[in-house]
Protein backbone atom coordinates (compact mmCIF):
# COMPACT_ATOMS: atom_id res chain seq x y z
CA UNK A 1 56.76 -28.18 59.06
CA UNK A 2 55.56 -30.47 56.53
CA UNK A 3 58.56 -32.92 56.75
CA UNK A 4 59.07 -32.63 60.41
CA UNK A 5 54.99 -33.64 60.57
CA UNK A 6 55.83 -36.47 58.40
CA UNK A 7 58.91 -38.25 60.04
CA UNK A 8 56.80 -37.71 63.32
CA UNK A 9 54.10 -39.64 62.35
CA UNK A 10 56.43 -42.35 60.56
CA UNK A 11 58.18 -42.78 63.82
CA UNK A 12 54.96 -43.37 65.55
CA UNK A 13 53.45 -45.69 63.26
CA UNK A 14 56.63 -47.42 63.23
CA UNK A 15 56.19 -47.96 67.42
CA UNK A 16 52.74 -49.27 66.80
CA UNK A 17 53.09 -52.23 67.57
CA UNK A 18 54.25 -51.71 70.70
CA UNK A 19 51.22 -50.98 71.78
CA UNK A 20 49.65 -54.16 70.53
CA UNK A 21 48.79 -57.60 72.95
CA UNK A 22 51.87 -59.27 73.50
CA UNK A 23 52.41 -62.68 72.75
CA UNK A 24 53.43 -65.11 75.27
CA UNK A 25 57.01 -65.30 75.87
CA UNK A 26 58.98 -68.67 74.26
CA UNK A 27 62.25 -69.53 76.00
CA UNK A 28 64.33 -71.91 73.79
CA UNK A 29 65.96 -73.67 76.72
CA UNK A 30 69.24 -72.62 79.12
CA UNK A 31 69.34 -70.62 82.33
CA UNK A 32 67.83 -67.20 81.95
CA UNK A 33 70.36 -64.40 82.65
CA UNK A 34 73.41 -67.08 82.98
CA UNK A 35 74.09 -66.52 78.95
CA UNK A 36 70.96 -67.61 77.39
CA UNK A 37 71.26 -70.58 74.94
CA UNK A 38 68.85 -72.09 72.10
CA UNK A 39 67.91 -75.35 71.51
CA UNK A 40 70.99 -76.24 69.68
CA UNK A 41 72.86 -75.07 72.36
CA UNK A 42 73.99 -71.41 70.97
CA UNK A 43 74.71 -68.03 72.29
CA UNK A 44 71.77 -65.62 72.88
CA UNK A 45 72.09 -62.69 75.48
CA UNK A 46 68.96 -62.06 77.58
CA UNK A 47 67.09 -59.43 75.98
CA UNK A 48 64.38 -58.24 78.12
CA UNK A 49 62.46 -58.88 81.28
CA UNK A 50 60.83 -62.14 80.00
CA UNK A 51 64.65 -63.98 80.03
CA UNK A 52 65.21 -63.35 83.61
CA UNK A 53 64.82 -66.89 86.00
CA UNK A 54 62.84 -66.78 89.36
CA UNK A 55 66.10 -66.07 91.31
CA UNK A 56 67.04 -62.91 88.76
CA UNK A 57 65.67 -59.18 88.16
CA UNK A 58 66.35 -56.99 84.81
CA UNK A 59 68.41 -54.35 85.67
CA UNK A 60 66.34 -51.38 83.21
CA UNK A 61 70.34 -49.30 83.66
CA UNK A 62 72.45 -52.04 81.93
CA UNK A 63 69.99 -53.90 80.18
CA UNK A 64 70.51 -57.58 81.11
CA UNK A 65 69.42 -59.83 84.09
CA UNK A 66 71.12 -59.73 87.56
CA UNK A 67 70.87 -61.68 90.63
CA UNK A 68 69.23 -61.40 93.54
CA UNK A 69 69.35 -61.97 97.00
CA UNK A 70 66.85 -64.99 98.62
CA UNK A 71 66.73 -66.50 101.82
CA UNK A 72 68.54 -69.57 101.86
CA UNK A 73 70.19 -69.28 98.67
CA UNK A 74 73.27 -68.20 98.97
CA UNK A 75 74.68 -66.38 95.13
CA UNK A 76 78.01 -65.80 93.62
CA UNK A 77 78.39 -64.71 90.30
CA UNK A 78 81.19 -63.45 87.98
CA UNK A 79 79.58 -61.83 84.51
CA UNK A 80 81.90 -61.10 81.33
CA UNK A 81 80.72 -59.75 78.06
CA UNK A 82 81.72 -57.96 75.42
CA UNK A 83 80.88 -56.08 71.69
CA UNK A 84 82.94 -55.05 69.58
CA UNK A 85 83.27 -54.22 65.75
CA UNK A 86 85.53 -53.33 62.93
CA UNK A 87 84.29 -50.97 60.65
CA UNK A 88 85.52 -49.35 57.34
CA UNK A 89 83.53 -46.19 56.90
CA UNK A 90 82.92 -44.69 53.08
CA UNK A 91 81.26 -41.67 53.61
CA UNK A 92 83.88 -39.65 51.25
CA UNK A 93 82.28 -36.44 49.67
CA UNK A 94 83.42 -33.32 47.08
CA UNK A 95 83.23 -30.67 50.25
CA UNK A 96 85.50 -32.77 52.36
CA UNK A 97 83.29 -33.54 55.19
CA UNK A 98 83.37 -37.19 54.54
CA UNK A 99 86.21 -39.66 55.05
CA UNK A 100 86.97 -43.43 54.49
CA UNK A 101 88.59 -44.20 57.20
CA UNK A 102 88.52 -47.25 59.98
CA UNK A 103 87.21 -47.74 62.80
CA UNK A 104 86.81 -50.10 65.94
CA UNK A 105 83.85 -49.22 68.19
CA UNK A 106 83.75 -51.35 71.39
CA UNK A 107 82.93 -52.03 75.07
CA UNK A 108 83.56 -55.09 77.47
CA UNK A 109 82.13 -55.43 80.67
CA UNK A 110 83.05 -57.24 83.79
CA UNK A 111 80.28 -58.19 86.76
CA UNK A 112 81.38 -59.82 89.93
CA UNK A 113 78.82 -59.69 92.99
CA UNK A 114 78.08 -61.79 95.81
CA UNK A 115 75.00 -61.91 97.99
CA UNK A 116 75.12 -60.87 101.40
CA UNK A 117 72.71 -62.77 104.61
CA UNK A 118 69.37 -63.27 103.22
CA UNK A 119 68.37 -59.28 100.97
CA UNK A 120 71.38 -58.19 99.91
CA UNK A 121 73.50 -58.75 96.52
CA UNK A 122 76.46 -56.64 96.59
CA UNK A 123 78.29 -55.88 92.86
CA UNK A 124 80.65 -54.25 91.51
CA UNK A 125 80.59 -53.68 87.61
CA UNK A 126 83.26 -52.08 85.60
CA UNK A 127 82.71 -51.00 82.33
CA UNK A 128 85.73 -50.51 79.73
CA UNK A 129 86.57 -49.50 75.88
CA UNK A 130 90.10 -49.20 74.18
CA UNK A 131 88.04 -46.83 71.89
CA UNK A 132 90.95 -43.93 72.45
CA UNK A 133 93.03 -45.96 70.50
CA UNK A 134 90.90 -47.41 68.28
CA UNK A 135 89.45 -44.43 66.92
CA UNK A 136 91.48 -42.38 64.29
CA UNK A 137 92.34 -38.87 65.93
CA UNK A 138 89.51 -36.99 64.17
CA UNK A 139 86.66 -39.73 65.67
CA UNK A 140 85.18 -42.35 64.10
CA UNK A 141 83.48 -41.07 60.79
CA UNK A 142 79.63 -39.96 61.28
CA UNK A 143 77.95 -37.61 58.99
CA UNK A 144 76.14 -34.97 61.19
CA UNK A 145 77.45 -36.42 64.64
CA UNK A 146 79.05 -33.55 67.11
CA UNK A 147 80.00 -33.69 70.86
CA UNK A 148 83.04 -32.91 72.56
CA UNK A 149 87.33 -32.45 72.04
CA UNK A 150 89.65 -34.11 70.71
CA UNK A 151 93.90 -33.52 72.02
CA UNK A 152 94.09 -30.52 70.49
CA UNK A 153 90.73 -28.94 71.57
CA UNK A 154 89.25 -29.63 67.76
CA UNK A 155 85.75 -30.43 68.17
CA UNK A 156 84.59 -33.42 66.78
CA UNK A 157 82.23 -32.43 63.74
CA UNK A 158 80.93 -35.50 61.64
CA UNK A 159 82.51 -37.85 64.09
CA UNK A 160 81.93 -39.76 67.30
CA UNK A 161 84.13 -39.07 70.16
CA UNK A 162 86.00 -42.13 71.63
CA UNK A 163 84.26 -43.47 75.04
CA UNK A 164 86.40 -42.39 78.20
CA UNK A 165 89.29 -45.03 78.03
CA UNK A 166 90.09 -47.29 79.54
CA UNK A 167 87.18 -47.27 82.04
CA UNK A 168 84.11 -45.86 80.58
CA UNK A 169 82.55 -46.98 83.83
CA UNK A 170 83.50 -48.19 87.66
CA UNK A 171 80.36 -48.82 89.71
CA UNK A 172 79.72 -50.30 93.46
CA UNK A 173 76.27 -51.39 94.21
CA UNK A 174 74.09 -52.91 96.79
CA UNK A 175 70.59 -54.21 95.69
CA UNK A 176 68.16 -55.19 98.66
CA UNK A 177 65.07 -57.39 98.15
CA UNK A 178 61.81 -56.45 100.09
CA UNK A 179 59.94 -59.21 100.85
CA UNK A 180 59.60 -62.14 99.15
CA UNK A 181 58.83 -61.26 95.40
CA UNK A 182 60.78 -59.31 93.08
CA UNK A 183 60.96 -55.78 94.59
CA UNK A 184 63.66 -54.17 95.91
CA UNK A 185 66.00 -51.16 96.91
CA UNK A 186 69.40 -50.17 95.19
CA UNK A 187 71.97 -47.86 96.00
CA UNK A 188 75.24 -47.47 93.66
CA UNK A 189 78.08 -45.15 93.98
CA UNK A 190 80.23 -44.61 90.73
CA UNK A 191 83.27 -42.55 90.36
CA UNK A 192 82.23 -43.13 86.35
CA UNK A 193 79.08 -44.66 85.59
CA UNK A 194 75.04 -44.35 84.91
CA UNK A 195 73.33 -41.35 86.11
CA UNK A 196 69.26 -41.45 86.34
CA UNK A 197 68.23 -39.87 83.23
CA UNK A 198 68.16 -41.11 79.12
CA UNK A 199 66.84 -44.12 78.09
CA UNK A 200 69.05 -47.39 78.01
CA UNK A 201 72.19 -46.40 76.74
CA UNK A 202 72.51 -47.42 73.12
CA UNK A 203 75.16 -50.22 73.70
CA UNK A 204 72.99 -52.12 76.32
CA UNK A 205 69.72 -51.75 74.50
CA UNK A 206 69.23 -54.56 72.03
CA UNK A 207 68.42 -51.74 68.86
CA UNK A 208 71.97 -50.70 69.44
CA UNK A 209 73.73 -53.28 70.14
CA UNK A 210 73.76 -54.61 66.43
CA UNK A 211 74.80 -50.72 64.88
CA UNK A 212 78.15 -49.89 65.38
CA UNK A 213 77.29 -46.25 65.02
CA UNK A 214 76.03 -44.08 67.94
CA UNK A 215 73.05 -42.73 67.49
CA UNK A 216 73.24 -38.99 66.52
CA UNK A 217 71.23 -38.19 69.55
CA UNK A 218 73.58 -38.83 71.51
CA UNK A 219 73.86 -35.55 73.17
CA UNK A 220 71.02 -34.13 72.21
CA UNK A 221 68.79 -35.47 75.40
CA UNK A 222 69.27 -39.37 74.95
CA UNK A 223 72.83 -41.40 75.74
CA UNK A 224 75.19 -39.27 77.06
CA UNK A 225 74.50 -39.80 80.74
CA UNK A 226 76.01 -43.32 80.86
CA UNK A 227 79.38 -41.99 81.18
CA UNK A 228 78.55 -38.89 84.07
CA UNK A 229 81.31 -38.64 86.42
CA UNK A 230 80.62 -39.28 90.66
CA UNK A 231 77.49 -40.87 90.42
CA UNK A 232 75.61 -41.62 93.88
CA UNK A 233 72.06 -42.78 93.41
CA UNK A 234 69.44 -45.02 94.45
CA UNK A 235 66.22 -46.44 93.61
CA UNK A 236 63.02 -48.13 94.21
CA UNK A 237 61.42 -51.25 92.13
CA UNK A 238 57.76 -51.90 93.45
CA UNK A 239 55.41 -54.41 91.29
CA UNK A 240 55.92 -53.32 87.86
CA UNK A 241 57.20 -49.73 88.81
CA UNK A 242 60.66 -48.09 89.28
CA UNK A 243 61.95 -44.73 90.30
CA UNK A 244 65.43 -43.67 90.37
CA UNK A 245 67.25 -40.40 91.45
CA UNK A 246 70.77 -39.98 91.79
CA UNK A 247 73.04 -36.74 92.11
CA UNK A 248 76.38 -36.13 90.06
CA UNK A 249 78.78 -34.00 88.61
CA UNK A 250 77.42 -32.26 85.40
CA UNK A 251 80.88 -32.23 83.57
CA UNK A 252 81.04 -34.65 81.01
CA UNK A 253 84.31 -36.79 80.26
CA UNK A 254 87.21 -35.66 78.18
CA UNK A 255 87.20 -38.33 75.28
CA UNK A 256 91.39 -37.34 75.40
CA UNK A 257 92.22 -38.04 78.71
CA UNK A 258 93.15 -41.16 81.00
CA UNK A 259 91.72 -40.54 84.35
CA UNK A 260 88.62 -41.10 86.93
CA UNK A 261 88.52 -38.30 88.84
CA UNK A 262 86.13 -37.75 92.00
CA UNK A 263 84.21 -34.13 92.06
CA UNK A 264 81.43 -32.63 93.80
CA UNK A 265 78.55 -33.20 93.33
CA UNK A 266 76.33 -30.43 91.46
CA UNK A 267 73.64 -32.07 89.00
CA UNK A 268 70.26 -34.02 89.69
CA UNK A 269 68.74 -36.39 87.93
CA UNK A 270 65.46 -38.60 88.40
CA UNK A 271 63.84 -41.41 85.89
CA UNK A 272 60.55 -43.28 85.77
CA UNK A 273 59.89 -47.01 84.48
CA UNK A 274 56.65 -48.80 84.13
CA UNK A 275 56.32 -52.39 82.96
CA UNK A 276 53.39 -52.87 81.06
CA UNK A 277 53.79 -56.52 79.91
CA UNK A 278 56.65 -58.57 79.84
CA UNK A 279 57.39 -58.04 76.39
CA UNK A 280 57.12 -54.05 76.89
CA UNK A 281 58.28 -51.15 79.07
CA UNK A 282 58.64 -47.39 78.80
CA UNK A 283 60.57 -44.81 80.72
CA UNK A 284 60.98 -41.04 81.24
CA UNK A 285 63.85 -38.38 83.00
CA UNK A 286 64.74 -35.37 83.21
CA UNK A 287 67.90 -33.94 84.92
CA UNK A 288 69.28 -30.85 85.73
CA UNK A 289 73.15 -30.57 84.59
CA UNK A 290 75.12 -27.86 86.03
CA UNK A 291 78.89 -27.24 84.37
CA UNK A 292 78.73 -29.47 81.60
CA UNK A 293 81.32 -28.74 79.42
CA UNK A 294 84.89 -27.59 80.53
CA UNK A 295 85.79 -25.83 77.26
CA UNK A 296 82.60 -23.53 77.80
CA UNK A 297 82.89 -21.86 81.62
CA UNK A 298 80.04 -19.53 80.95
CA UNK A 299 78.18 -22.03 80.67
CA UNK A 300 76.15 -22.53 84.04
CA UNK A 301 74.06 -25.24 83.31
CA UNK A 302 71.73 -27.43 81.07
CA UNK A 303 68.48 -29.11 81.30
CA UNK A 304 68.00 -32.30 79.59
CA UNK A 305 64.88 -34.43 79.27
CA UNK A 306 63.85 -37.86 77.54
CA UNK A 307 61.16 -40.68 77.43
CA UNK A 308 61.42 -43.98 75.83
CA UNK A 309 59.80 -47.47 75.11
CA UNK A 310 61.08 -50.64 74.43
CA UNK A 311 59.05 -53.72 73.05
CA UNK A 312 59.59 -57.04 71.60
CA UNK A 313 57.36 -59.98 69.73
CA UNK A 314 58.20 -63.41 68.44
CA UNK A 315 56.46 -62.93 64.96
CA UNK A 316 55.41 -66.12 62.55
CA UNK A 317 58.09 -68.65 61.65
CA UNK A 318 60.48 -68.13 64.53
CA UNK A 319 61.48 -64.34 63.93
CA UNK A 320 62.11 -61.88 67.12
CA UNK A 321 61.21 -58.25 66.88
CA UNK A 322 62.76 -55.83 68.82
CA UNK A 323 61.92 -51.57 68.22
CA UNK A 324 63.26 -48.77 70.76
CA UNK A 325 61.58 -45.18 70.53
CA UNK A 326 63.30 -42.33 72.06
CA UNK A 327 62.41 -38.64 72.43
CA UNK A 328 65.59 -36.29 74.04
CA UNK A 329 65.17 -32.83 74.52
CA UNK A 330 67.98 -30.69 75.72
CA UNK A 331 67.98 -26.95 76.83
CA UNK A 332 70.79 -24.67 76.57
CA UNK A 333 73.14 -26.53 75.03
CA UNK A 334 75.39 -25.11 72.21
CA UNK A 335 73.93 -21.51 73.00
CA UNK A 336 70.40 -22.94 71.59
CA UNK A 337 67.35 -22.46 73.46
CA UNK A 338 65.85 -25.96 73.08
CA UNK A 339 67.28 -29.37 70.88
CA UNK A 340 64.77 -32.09 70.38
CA UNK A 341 65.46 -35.88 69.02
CA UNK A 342 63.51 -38.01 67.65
CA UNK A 343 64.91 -42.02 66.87
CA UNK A 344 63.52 -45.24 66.32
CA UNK A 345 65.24 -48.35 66.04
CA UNK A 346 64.59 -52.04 64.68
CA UNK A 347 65.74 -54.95 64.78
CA UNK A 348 64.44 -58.27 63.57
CA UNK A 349 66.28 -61.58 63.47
CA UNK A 350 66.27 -65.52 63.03
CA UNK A 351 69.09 -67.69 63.36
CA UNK A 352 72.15 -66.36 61.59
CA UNK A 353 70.12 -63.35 59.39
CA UNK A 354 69.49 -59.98 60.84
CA UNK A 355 68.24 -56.84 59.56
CA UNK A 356 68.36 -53.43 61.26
CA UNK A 357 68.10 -50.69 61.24
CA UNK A 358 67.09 -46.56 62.59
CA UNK A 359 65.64 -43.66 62.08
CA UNK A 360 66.64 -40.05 63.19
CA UNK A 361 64.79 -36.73 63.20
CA UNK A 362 66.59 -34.11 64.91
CA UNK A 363 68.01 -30.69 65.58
CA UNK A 364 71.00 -29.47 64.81
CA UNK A 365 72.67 -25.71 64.75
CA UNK A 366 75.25 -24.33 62.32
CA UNK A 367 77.29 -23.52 64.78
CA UNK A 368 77.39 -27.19 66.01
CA UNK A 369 78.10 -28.17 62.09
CA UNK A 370 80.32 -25.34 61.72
CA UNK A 371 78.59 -24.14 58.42
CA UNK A 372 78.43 -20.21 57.81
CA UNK A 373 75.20 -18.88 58.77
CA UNK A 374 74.14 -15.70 59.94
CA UNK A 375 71.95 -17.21 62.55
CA UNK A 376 74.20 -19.79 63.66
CA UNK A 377 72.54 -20.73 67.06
CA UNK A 378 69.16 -21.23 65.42
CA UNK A 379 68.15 -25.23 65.00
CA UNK A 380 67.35 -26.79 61.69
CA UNK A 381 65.76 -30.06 61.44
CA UNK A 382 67.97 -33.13 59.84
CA UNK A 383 66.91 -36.69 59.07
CA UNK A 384 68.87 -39.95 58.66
CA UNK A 385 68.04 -43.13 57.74
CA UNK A 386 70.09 -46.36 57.65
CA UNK A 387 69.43 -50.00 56.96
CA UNK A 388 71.33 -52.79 57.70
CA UNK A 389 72.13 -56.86 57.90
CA UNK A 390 74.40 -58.65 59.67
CA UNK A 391 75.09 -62.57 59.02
CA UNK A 392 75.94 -64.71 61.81
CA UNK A 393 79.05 -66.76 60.28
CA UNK A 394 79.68 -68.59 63.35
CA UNK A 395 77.87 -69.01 67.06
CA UNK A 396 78.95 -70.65 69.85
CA UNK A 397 78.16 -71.51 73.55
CA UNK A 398 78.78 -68.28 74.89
CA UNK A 399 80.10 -65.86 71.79
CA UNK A 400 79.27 -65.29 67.91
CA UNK A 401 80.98 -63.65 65.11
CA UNK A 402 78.96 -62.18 62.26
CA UNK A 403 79.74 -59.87 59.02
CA UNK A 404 77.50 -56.99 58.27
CA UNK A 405 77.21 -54.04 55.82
CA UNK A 406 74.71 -50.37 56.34
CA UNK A 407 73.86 -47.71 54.23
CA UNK A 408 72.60 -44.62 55.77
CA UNK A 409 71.01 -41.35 54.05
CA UNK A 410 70.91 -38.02 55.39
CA UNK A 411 67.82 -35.62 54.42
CA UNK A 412 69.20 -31.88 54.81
CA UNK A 413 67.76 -28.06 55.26
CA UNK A 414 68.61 -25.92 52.28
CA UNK A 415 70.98 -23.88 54.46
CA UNK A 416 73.26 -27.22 55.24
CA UNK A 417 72.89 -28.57 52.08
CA UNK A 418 75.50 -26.54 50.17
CA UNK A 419 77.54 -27.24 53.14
CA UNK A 420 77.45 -31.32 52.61
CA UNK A 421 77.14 -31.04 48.52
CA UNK A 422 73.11 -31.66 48.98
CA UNK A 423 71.89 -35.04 50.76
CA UNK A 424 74.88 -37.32 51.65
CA UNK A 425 74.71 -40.75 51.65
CA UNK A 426 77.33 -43.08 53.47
CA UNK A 427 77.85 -47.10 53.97
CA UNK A 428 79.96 -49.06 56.17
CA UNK A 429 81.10 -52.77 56.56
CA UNK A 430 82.15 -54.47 59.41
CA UNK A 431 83.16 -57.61 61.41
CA UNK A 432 81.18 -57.77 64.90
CA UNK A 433 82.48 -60.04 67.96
CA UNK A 434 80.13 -60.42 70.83
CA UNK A 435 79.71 -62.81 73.75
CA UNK A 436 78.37 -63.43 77.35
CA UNK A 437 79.67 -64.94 79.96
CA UNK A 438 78.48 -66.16 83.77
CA UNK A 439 79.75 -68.38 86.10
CA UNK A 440 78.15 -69.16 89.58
CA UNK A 441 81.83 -69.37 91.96
């Protein structure tokens, strides 16, 4: 208990400062939410509420600025953007659980919406990865990661699954202002897309945009509803509040297969967002999954849970801090009675330098690890840690291109450690392409 205790109140301290009087917001110049650019004229995404113009909202699923509808002002936009990296993992170990291997995590996203009379702004965004072939055939190497099959119905165990290729998401939406201020209704339908529960998914938040590893969370209560299959929800944005439910079908997405298939719809899901400045927000869920996975038929369903909060500050000498805390807790899952997560993530930048980086305090079975135990459903508490930098070797209007390197180190029970040859450590380098795109048409 001592070392769970500890990370706990790390983590904490660590979202502090979220708590602390914002600063007022400084916009270097271009058109909030229509690729934001610096003085100089350089790429920088909108991160936040602050970035969005008069005519725009933040959109708290995806994580960026979208239009709205307003009388008189007729809107067409077309959005592209994109993340991607190339990584070459060292994470090589005596017991074989490691591998050096390569790897090409990435996601693109196209936007094209029009308004419609004088409230509504109609959109369709699709959301696509070549990650299925990008990936080498045992997942992309990540020391105590787990979730899902690969072709051969081999779980992936100290890997990340590929994203459903090549459509990790297909969604139709209609967002409806309410009178003349920023509120509004939304109603989306996705054969593929963002159910109502987890906090930002980790490729939309900024925290996660700049790792190319998933967090290890990622099923345990946190990201994995951004890919939920037959998605029909709907929400409400009054003042600086938001609720959203939606209904869907609890089976998650076989990583292996090529397909967007339309099922019933058997799982509930409902999330909370307040606003509390500009500069900071916070959200909870909790949904009830029926059916998740298809390898396991017996089992009937899952609950998951999460909250989260997101903050950012421009600190002394022109540096931006961004931090994301996330709780997840998950029950029933992997024939465990309860899974809880704990992560925080950082990120602070200035011009081409940025460090990174996140911390993880979580359960995990040895059933899910596949290490001999005689209790093997019974959760044990693991802990990584990883720092990182990336250097910006070249920005432009609307894209930049940076090198980066991370070390991560993973604090183990005694019962996994024999398992792993004691407390791994592993590092990675990579090359990371990422842009934004918008054009009024």
């Amino acid at each position: 208990m001592k070392i769970q205790t500890f990370i706990i109140t790390v983590l904490i301290l660590i979202s502090g400062p979220a708590w602390a009087q914002h600063e007022e917001h400084k916009d270097h110049g271009g058109h909030a939410g229509h690729g934001l650019t610096d003085a100089d004229g350089f790429y920088r995404r909108p991160m936040g509420p602050a970035d969005c113009s008069g005519m725009m909202i933040w959109d708290y699923m995806m994580g960026m600025c979208m239009p709205r509808a307003m009388k008189g002002m007729p809107m067409r936009m077309l959005m592209v953007q994109g993340n991607a990296f190339a990584v070459q993992n060292f994470a090589e170990d005596a017991k074989g659980r490691g591998r050096n291997a390569f790897g090409a995590p990435n996601m693109f996203m196209i936007d094209i919406g029009s308004s419609v009379g004088d409230r509504h702004y109609v959109n369709l965004d699709i959301m696509g990865t070549a990650e299925r072939w990008t990936f080498p055939k045992a997942g992309y190497p990540e020391l105590l990661q787990i979730g899902e099959e690969n072709a051969d119905h081999e779980a992936y165990i100290d890997a990340q699954h590929p994203h459903s290729s090549p459509i990790m998401g297909l969604t139709l939406s209609d967002t409806i202002s309410i009178g003349d201020g920023k509120d509004y209704l939304k109603f989306w339908f996705a054969p593929r897309g963002q159910a109502s529960e987890g906090p930002v998914a980790f490729m939309h938040r900024p925290t996660g945009m700049v790792n190319p590893d998933v967090p290890l969370g990622h099923h345990i209560g946190q990201d994995v509803a951004h890919i939920s299959g037959t998605v029909l929800g709907g929400l409400v944005h009054l003042g600086e509040s938001t609720l959203e439910v939606s209904a869907f079908n609890g089976t998650e997405p076989q990583p292996a297969k090529v397909d967007l298939p339309i099922d019933k719809l058997n799982s509930f899901a409902a999330r909370a967002t307040y606003q509390f400045t500009p500069h900071f927000y916070a959200m909870t869920s909790a949904a009830r999954v029926d059916h998740p996975e298809p390898h396991d038929p017996l089992l009937d369903h899952i609950w998951r849970y999460s909250a989260s909060a997101y903050f950012d500050r421009h600190l002394e000498s022109g540096w931006m801090f961004h931090n994301t805390f996330i709780y997840g807790l998950v029950n029933g899952y992997d024939d465990a009675a309860a899974l809880n997560s704990f992560g925080d993530e950082f990120w602070i930048h200035k011009d081409a330098r940025h460090f990174w980086g996140r911390v993880e305090h979580l359960q995990r079975t040895a059933g899910q690890l596949e290490i001999t135990s005689a209790t093997p459903n019974s959760p044990s508490w693991v802990t990584a840690l990883t720092l990182g930098y990336t250097h910006k070797c070249w920005r432009g209007s609307s894209a930049e291109i940076g090198v980066g390197a991370s070390v991560t180190k993973d604090f183990l029970p005694s019962n996994f450690r024999t398992a792993y040859g004691g407390d791994p450590v592993s590092g990675r380098v990579f090359v990371q392409v990422n842009g934004m795109k918008m054009w009024d048409y």
